[in-house]
C-alpha atoms as a PDB file:
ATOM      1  CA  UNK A   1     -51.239 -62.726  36.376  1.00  0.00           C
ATOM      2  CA  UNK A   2     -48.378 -62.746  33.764  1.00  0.00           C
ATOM      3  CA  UNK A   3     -45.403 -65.112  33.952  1.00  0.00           C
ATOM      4  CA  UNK A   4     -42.870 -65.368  31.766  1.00  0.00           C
ATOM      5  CA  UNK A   5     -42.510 -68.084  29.161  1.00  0.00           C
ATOM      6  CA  UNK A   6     -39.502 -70.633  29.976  1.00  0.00           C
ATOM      7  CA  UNK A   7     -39.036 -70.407  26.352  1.00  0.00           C
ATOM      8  CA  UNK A   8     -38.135 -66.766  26.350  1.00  0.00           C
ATOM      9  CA  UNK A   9     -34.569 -65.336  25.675  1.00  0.00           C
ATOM     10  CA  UNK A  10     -35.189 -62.145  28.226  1.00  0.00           C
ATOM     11  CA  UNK A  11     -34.864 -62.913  31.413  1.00  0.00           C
ATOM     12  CA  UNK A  12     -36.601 -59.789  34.121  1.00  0.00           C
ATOM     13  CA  UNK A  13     -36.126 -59.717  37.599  1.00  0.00           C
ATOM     14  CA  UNK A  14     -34.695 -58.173  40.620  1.00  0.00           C
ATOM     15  CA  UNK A  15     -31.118 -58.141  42.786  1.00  0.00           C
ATOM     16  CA  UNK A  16     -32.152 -60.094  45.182  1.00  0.00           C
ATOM     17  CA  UNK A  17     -35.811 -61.721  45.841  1.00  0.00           C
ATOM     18  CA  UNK A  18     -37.036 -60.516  48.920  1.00  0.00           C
ATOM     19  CA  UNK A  19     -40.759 -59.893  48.322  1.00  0.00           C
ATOM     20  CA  UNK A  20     -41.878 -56.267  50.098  1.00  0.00           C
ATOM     21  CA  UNK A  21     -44.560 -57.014  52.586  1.00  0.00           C
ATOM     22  CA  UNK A  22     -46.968 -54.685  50.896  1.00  0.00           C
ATOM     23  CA  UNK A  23     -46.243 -56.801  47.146  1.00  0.00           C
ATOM     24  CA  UNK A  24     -46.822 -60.374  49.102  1.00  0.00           C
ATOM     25  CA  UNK A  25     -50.727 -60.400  47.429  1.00  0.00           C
ATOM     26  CA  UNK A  26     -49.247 -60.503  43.533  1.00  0.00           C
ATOM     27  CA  UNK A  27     -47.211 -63.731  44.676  1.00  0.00           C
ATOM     28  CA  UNK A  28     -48.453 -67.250  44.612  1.00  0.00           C
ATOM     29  CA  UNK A  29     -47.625 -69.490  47.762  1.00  0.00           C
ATOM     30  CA  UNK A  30     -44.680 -71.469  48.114  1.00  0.00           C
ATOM     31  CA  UNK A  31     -41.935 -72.846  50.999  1.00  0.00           C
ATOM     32  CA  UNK A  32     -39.550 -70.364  50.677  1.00  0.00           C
ATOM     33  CA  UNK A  33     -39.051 -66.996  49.432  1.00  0.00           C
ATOM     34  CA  UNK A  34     -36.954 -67.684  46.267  1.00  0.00           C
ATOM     35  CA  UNK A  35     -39.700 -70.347  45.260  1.00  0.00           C
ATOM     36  CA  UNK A  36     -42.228 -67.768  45.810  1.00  0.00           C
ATOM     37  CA  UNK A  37     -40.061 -65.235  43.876  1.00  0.00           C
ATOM     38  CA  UNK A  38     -39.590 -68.102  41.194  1.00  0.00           C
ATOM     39  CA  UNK A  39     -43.098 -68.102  40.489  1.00  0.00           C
ATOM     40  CA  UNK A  40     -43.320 -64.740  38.845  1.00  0.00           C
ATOM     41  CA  UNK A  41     -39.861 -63.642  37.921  1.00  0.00           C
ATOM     42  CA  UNK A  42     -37.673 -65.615  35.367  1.00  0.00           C
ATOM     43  CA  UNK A  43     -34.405 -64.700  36.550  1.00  0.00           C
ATOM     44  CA  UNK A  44     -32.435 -63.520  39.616  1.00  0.00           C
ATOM     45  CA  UNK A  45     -29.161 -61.354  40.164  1.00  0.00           C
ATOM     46  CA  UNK A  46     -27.334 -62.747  43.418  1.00  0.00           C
ATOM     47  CA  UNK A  47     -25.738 -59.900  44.998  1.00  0.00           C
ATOM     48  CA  UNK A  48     -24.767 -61.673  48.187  1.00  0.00           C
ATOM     49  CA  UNK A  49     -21.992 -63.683  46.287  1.00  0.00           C
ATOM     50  CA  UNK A  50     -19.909 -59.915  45.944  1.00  0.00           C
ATOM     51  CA  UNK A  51     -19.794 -60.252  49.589  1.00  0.00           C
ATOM     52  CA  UNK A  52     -18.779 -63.955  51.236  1.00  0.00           C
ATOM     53  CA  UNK A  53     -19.359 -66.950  49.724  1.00  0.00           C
ATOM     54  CA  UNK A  54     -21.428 -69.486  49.556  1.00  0.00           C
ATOM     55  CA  UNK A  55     -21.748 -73.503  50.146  1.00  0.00           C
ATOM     56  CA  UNK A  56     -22.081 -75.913  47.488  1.00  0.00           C
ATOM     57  CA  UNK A  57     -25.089 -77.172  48.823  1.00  0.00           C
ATOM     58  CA  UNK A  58     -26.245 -73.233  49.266  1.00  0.00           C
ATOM     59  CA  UNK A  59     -26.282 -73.246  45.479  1.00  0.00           C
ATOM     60  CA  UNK A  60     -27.388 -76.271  44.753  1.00  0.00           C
ATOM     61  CA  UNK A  61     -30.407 -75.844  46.558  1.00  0.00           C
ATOM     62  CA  UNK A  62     -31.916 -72.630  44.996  1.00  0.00           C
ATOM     63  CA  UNK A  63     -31.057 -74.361  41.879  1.00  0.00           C
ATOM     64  CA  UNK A  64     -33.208 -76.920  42.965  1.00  0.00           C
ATOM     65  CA  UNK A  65     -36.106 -74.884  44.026  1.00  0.00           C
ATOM     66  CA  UNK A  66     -37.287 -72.787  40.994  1.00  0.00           C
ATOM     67  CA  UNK A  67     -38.879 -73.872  37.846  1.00  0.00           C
ATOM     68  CA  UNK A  68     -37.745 -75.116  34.316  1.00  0.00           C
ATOM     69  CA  UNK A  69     -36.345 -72.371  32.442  1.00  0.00           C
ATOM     70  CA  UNK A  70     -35.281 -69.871  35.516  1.00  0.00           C
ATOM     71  CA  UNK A  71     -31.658 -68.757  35.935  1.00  0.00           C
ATOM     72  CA  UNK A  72     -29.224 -67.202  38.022  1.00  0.00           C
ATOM     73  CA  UNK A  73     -26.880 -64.117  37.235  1.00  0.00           C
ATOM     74  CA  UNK A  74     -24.235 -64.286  39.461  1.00  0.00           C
ATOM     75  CA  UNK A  75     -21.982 -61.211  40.674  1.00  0.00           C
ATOM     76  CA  UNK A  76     -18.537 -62.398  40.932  1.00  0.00           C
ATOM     77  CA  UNK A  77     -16.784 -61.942  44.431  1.00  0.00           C
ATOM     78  CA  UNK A  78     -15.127 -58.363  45.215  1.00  0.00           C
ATOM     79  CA  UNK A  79     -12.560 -60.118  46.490  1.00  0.00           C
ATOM     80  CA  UNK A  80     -11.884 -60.457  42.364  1.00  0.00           C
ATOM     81  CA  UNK A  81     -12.983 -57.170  41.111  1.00  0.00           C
ATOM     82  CA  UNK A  82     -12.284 -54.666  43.981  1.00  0.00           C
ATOM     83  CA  UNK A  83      -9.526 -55.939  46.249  1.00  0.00           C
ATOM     84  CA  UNK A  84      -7.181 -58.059  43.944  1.00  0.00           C
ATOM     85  CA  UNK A  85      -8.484 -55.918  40.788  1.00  0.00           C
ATOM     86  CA  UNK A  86      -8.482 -58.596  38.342  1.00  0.00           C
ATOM     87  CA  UNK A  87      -4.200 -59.287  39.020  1.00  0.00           C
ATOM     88  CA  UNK A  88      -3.231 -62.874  39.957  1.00  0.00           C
ATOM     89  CA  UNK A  89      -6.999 -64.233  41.222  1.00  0.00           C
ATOM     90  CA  UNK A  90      -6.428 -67.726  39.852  1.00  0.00           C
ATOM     91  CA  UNK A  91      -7.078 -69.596  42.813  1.00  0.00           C
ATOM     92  CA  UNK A  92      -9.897 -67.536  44.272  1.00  0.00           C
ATOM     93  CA  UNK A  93     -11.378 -67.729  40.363  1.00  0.00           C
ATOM     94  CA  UNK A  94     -11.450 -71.455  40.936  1.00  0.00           C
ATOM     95  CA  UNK A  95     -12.853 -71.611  44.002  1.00  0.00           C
ATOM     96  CA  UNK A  96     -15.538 -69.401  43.351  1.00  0.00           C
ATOM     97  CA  UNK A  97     -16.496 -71.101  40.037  1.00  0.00           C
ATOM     98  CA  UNK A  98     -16.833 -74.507  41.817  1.00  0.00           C
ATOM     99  CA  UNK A  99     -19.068 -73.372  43.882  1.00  0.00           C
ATOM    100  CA  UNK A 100     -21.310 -71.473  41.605  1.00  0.00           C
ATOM    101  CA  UNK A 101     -21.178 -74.073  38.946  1.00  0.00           C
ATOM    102  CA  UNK A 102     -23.368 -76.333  41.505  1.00  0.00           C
ATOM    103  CA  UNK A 103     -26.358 -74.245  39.861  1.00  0.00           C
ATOM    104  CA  UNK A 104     -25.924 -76.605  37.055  1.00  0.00           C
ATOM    105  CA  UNK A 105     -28.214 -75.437  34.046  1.00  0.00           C
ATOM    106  CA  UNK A 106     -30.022 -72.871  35.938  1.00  0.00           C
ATOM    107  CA  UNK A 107     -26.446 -70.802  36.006  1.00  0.00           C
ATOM    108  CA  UNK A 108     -27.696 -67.976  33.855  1.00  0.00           C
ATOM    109  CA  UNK A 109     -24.472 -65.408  33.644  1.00  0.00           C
ATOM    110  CA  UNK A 110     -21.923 -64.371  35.697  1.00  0.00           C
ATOM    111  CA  UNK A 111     -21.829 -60.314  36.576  1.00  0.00           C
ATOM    112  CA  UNK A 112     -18.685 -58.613  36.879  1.00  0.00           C
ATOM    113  CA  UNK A 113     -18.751 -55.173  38.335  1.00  0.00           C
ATOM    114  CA  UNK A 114     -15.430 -52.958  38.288  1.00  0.00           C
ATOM    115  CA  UNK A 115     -14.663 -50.138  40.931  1.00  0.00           C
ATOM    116  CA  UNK A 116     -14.902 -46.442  39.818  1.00  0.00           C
ATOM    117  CA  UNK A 117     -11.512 -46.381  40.498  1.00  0.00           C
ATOM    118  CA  UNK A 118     -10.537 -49.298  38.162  1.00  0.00           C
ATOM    119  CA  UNK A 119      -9.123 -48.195  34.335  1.00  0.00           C
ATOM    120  CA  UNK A 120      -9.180 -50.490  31.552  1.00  0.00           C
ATOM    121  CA  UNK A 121      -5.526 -51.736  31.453  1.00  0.00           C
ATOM    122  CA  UNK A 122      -5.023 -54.489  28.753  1.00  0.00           C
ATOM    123  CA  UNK A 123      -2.445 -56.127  30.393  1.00  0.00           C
ATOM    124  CA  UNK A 124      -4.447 -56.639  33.322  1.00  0.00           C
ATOM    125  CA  UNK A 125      -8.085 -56.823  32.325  1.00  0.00           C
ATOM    126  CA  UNK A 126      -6.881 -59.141  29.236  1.00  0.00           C
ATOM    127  CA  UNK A 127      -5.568 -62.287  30.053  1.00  0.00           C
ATOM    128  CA  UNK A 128      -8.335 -62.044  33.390  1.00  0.00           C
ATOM    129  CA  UNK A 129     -11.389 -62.349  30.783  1.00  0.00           C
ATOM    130  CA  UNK A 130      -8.970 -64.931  28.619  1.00  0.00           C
ATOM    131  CA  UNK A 131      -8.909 -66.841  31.936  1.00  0.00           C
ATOM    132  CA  UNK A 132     -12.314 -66.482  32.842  1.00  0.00           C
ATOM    133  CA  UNK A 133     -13.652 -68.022  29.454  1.00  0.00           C
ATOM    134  CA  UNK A 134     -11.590 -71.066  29.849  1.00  0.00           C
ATOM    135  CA  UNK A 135     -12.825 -72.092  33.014  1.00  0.00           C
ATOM    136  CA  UNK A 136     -16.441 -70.352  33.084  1.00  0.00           C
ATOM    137  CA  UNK A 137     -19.599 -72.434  31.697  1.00  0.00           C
ATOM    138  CA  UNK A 138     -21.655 -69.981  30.474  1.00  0.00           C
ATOM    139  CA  UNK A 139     -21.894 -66.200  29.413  1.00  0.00           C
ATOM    140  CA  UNK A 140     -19.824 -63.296  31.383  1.00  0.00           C
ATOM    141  CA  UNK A 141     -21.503 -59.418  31.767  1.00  0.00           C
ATOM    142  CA  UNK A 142     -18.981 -57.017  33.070  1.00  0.00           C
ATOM    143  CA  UNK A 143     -19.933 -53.373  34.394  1.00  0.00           C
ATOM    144  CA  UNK A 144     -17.353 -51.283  34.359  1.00  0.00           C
ATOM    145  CA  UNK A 145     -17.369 -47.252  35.741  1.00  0.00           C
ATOM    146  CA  UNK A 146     -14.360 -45.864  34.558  1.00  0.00           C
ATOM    147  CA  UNK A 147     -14.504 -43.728  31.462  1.00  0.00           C
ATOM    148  CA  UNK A 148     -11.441 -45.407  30.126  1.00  0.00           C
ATOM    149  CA  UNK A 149     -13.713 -48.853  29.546  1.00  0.00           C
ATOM    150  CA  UNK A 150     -16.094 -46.770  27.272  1.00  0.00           C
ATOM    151  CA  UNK A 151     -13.897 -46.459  24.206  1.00  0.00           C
ATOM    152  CA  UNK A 152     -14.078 -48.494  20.794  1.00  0.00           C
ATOM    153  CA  UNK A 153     -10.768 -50.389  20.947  1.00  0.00           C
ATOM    154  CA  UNK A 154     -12.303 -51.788  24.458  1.00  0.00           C
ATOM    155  CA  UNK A 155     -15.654 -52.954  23.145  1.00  0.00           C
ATOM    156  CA  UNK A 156     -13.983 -54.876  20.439  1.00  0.00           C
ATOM    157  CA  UNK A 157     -11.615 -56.749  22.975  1.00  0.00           C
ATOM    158  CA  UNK A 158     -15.003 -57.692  25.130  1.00  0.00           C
ATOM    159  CA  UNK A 159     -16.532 -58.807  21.791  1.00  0.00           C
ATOM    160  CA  UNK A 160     -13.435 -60.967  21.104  1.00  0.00           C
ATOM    161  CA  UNK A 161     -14.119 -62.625  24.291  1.00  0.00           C
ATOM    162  CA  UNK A 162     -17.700 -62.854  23.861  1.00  0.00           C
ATOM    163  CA  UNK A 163     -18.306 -60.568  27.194  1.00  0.00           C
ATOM    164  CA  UNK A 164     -21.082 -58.158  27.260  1.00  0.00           C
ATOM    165  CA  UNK A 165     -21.280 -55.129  28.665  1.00  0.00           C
ATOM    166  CA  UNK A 166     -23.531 -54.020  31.040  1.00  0.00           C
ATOM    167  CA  UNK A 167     -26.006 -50.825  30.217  1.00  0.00           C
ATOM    168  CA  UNK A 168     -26.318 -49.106  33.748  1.00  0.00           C
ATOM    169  CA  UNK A 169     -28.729 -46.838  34.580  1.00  0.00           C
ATOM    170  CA  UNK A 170     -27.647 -44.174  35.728  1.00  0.00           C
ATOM    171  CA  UNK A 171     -25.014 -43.997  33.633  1.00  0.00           C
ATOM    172  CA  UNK A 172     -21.612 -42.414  34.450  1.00  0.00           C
ATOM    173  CA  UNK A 173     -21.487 -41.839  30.707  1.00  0.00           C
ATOM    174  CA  UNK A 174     -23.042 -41.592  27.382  1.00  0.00           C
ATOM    175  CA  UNK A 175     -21.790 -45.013  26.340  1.00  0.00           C
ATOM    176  CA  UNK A 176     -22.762 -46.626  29.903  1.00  0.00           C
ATOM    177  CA  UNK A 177     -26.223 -46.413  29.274  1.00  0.00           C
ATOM    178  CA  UNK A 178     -26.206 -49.054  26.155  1.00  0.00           C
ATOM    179  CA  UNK A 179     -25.084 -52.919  25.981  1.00  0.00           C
ATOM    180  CA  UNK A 180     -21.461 -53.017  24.445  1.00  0.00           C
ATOM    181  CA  UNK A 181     -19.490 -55.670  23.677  1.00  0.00           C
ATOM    182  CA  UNK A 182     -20.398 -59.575  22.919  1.00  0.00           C
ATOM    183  CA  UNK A 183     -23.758 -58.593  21.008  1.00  0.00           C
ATOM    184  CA  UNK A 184     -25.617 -61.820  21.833  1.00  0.00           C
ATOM    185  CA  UNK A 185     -25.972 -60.788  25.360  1.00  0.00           C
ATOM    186  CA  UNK A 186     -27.380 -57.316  26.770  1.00  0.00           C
ATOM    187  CA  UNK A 187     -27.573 -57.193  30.436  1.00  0.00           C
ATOM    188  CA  UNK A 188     -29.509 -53.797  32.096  1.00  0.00           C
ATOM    189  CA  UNK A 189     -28.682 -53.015  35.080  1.00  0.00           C
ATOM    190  CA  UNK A 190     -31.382 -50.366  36.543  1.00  0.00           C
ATOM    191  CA  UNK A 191     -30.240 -49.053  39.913  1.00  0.00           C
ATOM    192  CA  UNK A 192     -32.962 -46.448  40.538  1.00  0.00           C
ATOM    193  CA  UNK A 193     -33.067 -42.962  38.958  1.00  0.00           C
ATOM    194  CA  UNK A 194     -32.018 -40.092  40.116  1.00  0.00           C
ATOM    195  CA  UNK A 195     -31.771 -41.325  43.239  1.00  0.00           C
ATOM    196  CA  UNK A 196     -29.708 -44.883  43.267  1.00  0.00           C
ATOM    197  CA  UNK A 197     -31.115 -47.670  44.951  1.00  0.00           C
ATOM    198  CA  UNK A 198     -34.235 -45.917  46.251  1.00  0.00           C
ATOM    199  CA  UNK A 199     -36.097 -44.457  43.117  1.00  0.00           C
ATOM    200  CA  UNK A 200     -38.915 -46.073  41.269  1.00  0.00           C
ATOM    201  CA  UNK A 201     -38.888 -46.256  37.437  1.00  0.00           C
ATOM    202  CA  UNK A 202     -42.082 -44.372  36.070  1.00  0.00           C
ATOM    203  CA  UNK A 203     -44.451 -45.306  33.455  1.00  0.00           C
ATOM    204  CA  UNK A 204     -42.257 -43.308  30.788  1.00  0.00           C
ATOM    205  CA  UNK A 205     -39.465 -44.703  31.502  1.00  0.00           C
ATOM    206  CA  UNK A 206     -40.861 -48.722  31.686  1.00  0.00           C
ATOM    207  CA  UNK A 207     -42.136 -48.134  28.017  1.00  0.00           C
ATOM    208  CA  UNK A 208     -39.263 -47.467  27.222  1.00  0.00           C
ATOM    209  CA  UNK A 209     -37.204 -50.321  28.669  1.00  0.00           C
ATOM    210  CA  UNK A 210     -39.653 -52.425  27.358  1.00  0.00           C
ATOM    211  CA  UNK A 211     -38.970 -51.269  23.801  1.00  0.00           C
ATOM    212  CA  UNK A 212     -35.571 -52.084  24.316  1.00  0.00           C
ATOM    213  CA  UNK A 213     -35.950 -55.420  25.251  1.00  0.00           C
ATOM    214  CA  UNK A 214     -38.898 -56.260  22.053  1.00  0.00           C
ATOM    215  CA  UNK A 215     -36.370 -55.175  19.872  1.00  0.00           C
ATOM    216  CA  UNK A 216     -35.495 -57.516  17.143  1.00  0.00           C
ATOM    217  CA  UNK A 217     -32.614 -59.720  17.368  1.00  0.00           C
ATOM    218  CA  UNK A 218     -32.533 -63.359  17.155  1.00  0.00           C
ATOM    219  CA  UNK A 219     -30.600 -65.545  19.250  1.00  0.00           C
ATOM    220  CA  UNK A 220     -29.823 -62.218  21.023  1.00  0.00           C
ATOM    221  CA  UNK A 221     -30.180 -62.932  24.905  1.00  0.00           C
ATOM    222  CA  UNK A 222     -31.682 -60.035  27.458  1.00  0.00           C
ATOM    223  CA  UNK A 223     -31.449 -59.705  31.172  1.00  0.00           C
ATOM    224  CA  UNK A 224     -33.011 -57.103  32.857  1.00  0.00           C
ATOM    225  CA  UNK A 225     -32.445 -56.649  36.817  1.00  0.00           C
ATOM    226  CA  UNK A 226     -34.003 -54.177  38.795  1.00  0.00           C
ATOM    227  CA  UNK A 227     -31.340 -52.760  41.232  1.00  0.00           C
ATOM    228  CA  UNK A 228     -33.873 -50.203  42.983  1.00  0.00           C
ATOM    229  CA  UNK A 229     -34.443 -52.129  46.184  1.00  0.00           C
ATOM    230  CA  UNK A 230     -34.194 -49.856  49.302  1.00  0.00           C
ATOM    231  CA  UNK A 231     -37.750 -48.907  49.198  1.00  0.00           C
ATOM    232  CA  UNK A 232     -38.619 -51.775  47.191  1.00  0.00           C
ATOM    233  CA  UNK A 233     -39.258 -50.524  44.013  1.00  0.00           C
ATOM    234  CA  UNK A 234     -37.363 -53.568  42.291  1.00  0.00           C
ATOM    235  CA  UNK A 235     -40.051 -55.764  42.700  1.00  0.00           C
ATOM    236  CA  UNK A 236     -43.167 -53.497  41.394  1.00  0.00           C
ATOM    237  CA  UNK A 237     -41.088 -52.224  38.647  1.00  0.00           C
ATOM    238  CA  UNK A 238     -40.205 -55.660  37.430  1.00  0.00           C
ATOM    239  CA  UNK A 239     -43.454 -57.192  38.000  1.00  0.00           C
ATOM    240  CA  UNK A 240     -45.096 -54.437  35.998  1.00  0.00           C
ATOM    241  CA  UNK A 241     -42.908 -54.705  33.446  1.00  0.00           C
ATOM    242  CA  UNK A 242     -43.516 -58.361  33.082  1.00  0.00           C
ATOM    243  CA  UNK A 243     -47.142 -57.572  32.519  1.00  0.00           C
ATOM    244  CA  UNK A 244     -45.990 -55.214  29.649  1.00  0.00           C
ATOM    245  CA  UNK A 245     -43.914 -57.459  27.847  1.00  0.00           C
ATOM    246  CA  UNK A 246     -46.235 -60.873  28.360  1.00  0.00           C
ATOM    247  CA  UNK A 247     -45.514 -63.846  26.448  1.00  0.00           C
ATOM    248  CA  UNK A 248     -44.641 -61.177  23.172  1.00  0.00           C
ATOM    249  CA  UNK A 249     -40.421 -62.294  23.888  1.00  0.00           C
ATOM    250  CA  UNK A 250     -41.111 -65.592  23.514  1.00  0.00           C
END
């Protein structure tokens, strides 16, 4: 059984970690779910947070349940990204951050993701990331879906702000399917393929994820989440690609 090295700067794991009842054999035991998820997986993407919130002591709990060297990527509320659409979110920016920031050291990233609907608009999407870097402790991923967030000019300004951008498979376009922005941070986001959410990713198509993330790079920091969860396929896709990659990203 393969489990990532603490000391690794690529983190692989799944939105979410409910563990499929027919995948509950390749899982040590443990007292919860997440714990048990912990023990395998090096990272997390909490989805839930898009939708309500959470306590303080919600967070500081699963912080307090997984290993040395695990982390959490956080997806920022749609209250943010959908409803308000980055204009005038101080407050709820605040609020949310306070809460989330009870993860302490295992806070890994925070995850933006941006409507379809939502154009890059520098006035807007500017002084929200200038915001965000003042008060966040620790990186920022943003996944945007418009075409007008895939252009040169736009990658620079993320870079400026040291925000990545997310590669998304599949990818509304050519430029969506490759990190942009802050290069010391490339976040892939795999939601299934061709079918979102319910696909599995096939051998092919793991080798070649894996080369991505053995590429060379130092200080250069990988997440790889597995988005494919209706069926389950999340969990055996990122536990065999754990296997593949081994202690080699250390």
């Amino acid at each position: 059984m393969t489990v990532l090295s603490p000391r690794q700067s690529v983190f692989i794991g799944c939105a979410g970690w409910s563990i499929p009842a027919a995948m509950t054999q390749r899982f040590p035991d443990g007292d919860s779910r997440l714990e048990r998820y912990a023990q395998r997986f090096n990272g997390v993407e909490v989805n839930s947070s898009f939708y309500r919130p959470h306590l303080p002591a919600t967070w500081r709990r699963w912080a307090a349940t997984v290993p040395p060297g695990f982390r959490f990527a956080v997806k920022m509320p749609r209250s943010i990204s959908h409803e308000a659409r980055l204009r005038n979110v101080g407050t709820v920016l605040r609020t949310f951050l306070d809460q989330v920031h009870e993860l302490g050291t295992t806070l890994g990233c925070l995850l933006l993701q941006l409507p379809p609907s939502l154009t890059y608009v520098p006035a807007e999407a500017l002084p929200f990331f200038d915001e965000l870097a003042q008060l966040a402790r620790g990186p920022v991923v943003c996944e945007p879906r418009h075409a007008s967030w895939f252009l040169p000019a736009v990658d620079r300004a993320l870079r400026e702000r040291a925000v990545g951008r997310v590669a998304a498979d599949p990818a509304g376009c050519l430029r969506a399917a490759v990190p942009g922005g802050d290069h010391q941070l490339e976040y892939f986001r795999l939601h299934g393929s061709p079918r979102i959410y319910y696909d599995a990713y096939s051998d092919t198509a793991l080798r070649r994820i894996e080369r991505r993330l053995r590429r060379p790079g130092g200080g250069v920091q990988r997440w790889c989440i597995f988005d494919n969860t209706a069926l389950g396929h999340s969990v055996a896709n990122g536990l065999d690609l754990i296997e593949r990659i081994g202690d080699a990203t250390g």
